[in-house]
C-alpha atoms as a PDB file:
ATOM      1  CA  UNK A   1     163.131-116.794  79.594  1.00  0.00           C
ATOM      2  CA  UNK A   2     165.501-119.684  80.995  1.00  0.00           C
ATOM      3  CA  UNK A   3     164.225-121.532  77.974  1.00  0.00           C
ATOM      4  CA  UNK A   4     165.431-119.333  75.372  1.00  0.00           C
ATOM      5  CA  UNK A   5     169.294-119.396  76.856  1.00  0.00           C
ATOM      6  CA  UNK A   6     168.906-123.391  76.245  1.00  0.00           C
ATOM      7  CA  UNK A   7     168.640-121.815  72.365  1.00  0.00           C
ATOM      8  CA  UNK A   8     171.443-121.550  70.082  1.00  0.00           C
ATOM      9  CA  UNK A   9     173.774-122.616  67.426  1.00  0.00           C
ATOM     10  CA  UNK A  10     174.235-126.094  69.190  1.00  0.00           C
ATOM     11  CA  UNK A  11     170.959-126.649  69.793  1.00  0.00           C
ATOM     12  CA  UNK A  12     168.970-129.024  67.295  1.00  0.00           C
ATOM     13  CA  UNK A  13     165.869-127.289  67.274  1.00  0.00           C
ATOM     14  CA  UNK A  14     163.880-126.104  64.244  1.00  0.00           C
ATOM     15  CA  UNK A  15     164.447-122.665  65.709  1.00  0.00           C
ATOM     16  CA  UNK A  16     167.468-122.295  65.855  1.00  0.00           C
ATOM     17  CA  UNK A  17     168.665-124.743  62.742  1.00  0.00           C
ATOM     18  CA  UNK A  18     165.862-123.680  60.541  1.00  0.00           C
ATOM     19  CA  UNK A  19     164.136-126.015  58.335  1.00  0.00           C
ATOM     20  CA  UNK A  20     166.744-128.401  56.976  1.00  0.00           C
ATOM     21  CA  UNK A  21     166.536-129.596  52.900  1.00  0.00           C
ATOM     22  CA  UNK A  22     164.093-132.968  53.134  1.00  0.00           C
ATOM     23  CA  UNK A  23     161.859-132.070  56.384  1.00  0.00           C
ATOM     24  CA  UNK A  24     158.308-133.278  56.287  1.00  0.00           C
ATOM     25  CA  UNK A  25     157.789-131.000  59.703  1.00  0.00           C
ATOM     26  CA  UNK A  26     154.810-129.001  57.551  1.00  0.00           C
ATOM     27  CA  UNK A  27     153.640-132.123  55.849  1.00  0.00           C
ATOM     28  CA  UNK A  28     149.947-133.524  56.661  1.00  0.00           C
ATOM     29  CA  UNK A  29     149.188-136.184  54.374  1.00  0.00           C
ATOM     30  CA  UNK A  30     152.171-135.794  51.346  1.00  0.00           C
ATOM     31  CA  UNK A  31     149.670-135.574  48.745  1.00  0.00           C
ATOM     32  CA  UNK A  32     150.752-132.242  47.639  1.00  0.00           C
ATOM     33  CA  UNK A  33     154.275-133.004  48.578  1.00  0.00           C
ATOM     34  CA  UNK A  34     156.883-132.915  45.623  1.00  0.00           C
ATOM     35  CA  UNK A  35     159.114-135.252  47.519  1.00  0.00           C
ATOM     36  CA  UNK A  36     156.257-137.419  47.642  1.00  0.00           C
ATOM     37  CA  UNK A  37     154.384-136.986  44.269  1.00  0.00           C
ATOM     38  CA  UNK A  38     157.529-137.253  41.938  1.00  0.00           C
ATOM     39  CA  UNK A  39     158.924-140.279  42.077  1.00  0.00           C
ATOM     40  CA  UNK A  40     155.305-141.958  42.699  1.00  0.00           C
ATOM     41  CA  UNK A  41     154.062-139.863  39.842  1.00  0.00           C
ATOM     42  CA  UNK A  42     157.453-141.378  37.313  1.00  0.00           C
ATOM     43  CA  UNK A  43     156.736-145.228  38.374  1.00  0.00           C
ATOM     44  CA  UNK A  44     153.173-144.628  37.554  1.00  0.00           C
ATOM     45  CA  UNK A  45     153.690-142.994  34.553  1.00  0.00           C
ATOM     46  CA  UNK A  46     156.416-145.832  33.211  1.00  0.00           C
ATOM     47  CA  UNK A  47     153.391-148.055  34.008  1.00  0.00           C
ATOM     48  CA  UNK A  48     150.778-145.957  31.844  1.00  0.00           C
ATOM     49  CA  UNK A  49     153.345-145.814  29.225  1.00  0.00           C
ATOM     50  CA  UNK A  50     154.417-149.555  29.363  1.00  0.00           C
ATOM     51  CA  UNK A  51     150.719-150.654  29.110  1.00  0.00           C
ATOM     52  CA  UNK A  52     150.139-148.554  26.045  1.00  0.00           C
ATOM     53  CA  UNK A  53     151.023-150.525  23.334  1.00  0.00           C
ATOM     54  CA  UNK A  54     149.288-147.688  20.868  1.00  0.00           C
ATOM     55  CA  UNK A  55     150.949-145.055  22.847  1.00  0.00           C
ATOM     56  CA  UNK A  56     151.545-141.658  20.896  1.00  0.00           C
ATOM     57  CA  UNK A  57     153.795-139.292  22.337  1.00  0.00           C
ATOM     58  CA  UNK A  58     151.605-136.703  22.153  1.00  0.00           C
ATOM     59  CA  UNK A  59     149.449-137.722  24.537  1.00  0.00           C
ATOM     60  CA  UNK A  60     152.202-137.841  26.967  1.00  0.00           C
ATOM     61  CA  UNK A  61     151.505-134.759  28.774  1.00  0.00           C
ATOM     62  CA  UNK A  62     148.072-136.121  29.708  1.00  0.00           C
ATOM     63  CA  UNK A  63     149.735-139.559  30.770  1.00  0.00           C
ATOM     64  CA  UNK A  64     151.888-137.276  33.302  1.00  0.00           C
ATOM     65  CA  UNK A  65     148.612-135.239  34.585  1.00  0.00           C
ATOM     66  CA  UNK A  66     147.502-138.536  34.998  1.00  0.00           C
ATOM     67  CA  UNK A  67     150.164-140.149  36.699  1.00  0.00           C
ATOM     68  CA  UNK A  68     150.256-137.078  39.713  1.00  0.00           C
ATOM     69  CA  UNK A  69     146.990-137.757  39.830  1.00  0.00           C
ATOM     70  CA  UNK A  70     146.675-141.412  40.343  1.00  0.00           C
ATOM     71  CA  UNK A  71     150.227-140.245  42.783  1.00  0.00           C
ATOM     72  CA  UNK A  72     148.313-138.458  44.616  1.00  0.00           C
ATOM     73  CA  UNK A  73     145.227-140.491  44.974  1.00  0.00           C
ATOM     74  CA  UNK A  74     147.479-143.143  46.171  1.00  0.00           C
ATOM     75  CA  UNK A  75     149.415-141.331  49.249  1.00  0.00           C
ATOM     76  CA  UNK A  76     145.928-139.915  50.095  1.00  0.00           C
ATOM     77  CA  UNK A  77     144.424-143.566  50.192  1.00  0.00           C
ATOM     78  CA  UNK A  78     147.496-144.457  52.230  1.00  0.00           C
ATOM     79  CA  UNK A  79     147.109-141.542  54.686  1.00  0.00           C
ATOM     80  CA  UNK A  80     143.576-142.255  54.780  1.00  0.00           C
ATOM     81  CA  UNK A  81     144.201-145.983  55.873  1.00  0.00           C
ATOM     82  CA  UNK A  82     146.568-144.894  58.644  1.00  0.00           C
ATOM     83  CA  UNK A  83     144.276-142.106  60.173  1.00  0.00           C
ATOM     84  CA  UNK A  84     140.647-142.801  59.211  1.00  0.00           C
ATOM     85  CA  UNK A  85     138.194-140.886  57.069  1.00  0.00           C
ATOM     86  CA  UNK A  86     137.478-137.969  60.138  1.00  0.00           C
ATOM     87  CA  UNK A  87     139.402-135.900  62.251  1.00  0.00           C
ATOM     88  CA  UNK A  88     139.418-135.778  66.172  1.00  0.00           C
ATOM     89  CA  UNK A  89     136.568-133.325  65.901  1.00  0.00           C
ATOM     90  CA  UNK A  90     134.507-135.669  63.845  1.00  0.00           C
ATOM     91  CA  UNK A  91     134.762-133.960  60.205  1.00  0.00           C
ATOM     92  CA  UNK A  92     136.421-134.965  57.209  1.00  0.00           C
ATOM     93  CA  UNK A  93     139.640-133.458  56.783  1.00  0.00           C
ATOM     94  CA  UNK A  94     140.950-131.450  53.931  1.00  0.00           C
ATOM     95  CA  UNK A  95     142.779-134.214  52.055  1.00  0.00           C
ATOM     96  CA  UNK A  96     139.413-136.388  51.904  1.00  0.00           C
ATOM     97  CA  UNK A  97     137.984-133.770  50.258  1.00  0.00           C
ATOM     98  CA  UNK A  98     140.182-133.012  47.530  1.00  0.00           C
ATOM     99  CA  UNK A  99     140.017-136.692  46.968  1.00  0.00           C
ATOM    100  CA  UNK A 100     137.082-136.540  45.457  1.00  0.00           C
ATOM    101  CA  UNK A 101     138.434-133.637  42.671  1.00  0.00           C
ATOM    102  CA  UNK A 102     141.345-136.024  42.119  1.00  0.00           C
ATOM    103  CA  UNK A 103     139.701-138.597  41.388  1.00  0.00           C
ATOM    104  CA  UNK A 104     137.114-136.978  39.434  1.00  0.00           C
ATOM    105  CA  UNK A 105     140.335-135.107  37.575  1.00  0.00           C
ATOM    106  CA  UNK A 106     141.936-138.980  37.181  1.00  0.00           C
ATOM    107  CA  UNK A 107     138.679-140.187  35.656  1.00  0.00           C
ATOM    108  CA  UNK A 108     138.319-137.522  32.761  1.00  0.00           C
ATOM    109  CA  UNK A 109     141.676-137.959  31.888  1.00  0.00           C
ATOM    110  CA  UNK A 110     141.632-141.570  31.807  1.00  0.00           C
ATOM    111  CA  UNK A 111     138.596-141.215  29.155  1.00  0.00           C
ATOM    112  CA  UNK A 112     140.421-138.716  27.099  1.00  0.00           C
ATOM    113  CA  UNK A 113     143.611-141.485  27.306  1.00  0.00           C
ATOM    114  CA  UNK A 114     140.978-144.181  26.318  1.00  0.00           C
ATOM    115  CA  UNK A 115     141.427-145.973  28.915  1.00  0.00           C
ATOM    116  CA  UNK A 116     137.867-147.103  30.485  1.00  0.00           C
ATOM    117  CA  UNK A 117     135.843-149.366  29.163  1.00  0.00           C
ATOM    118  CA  UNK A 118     132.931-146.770  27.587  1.00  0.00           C
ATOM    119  CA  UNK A 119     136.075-144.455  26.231  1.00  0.00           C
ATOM    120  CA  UNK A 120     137.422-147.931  24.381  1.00  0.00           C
ATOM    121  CA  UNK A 121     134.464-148.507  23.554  1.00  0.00           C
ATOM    122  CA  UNK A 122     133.390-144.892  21.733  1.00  0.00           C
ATOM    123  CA  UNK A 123     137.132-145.090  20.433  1.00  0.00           C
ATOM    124  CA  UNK A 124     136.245-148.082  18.447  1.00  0.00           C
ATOM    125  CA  UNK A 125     133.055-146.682  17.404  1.00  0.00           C
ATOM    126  CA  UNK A 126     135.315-143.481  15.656  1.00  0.00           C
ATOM    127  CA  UNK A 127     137.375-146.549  13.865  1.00  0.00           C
ATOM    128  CA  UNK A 128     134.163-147.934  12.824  1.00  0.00           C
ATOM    129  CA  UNK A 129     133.079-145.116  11.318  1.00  0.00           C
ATOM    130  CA  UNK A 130     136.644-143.985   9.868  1.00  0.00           C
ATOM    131  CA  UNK A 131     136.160-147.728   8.005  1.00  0.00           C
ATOM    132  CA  UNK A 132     133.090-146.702   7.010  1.00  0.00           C
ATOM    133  CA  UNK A 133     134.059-143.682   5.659  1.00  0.00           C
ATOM    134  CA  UNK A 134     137.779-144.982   3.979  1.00  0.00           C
ATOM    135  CA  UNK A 135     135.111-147.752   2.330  1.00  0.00           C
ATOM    136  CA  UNK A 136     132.920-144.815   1.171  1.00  0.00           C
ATOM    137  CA  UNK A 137     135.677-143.259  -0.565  1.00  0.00           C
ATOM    138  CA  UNK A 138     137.188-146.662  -2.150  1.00  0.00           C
ATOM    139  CA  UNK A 139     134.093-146.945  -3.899  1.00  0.00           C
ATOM    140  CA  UNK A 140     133.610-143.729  -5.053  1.00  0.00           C
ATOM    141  CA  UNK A 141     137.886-144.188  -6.233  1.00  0.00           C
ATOM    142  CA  UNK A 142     135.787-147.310  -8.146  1.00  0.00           C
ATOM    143  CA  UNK A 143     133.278-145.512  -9.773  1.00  0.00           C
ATOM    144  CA  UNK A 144     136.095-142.531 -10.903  1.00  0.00           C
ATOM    145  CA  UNK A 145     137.764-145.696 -12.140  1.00  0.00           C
ATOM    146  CA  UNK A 146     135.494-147.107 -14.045  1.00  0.00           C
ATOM    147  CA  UNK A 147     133.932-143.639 -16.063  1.00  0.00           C
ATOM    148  CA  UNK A 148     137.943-142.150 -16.763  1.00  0.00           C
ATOM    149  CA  UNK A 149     139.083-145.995 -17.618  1.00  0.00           C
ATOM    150  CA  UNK A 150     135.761-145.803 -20.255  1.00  0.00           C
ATOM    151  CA  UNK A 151     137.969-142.657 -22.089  1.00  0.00           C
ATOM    152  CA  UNK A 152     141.479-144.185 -21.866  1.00  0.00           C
ATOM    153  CA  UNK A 153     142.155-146.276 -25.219  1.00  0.00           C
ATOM    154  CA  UNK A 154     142.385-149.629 -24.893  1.00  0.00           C
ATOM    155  CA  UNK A 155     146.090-149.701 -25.574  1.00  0.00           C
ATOM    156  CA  UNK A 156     146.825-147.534 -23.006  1.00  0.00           C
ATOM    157  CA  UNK A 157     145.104-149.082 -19.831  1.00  0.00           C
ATOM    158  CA  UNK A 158     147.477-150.952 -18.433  1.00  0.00           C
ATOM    159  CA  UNK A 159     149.492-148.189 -17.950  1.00  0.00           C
ATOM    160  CA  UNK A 160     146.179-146.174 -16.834  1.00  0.00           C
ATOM    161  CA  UNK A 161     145.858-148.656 -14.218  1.00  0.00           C
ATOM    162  CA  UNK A 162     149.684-148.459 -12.694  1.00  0.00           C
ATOM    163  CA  UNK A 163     149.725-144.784 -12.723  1.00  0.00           C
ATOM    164  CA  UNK A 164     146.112-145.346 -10.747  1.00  0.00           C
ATOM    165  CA  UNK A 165     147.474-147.978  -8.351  1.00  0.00           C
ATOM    166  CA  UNK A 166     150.356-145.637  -7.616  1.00  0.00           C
ATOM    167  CA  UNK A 167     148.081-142.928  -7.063  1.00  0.00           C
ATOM    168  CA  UNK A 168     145.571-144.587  -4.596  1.00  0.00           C
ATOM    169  CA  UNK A 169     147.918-147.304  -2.901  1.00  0.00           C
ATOM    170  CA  UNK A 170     147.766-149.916  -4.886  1.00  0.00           C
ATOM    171  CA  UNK A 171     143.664-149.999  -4.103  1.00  0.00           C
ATOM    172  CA  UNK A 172     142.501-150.722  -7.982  1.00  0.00           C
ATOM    173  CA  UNK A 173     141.373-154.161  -7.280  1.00  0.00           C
ATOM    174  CA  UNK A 174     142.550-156.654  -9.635  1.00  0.00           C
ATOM    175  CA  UNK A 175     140.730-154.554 -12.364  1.00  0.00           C
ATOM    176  CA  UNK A 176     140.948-155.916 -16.299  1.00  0.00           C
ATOM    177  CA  UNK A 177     143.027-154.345 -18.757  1.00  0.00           C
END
């Protein structure tokens, strides 16, 4: 009981203060900690966004999923390297755990970003075939050319061809008139 008269509103104590804005008194490893996350979480994303240099916007949501991820892989790693991968019973605490989910998390959405080597890799494989395909369809543009430019009167074909370069970008070729 003689404690509790040592209580009250002089006394610093959590108690009797109450948890103050800023307190880390509740906070194990940060790595779900706001304070800690967010401005971890900005720098990284700057950085995703920085080393982009085909960055779309629209793929900035998944940059900042990304960025709290890689945040909080980071503080964990740092906790980690302070206190060792078990507890003082032996076992691997909570935040090792999850590490594994974040990083997991990190890794699909650095594939849907395109940015690992194999997701690079299968990205240029779509551009390939996109070529492929824009090819496909420039010479089937040819061969629509060459049967409608067999019905337009000789006369006329030089306009016939600038009314087709307008329509296809300018993709006729250097045809004859």
């Amino acid at each position: 009981m003689s404690g509790d008269l040592e209580h009250g509103p002089d006394c610093p104590c959590t108690r009797c203060q109450g948890f103050q804005p800023g307190h880390d008194l509740s906070k194990h490893h940060g790595a779900y900690s706001l304070q800690e996350i967010g401005p971890l979480q900005e720098a990284i994303f700057e950085e995703l966004c920085a080393d982009d240099p085909s960055r779309n916007e629209a793929d900035d949501h998944a940059r900042r999923v990304l960025a709290g991820r890689l945040a909080q892989i980071r503080i964990a790693h740092r906790w980690i390297a302070e206190h060792g991968l078990l507890n003082e019973h032996g076992e691997l605490p909570a935040v090792v755990r999850e590490l594994t989910k974040w990083e997991g998390s990190a890794q699909r959405y650095m594939r849907e970003l395109g940015l690992t080597k194999l997701s690079r890799a299968e990205l240029g494989l779509e551009v390939a075939k996109t070529m492929v395909a824009v090819s496909e369809v420039e010479a089937f543009a040819e061969k629509v050319f060459d049967l409608i430019g067999d019905f337009v009167p000789r006369e006329r074909r030089s306009e016939f061809m600038e009314a087709w370069d307008q329509r296809i970008g300018g993709r006729s070729g250097g045809r004859d008139a």
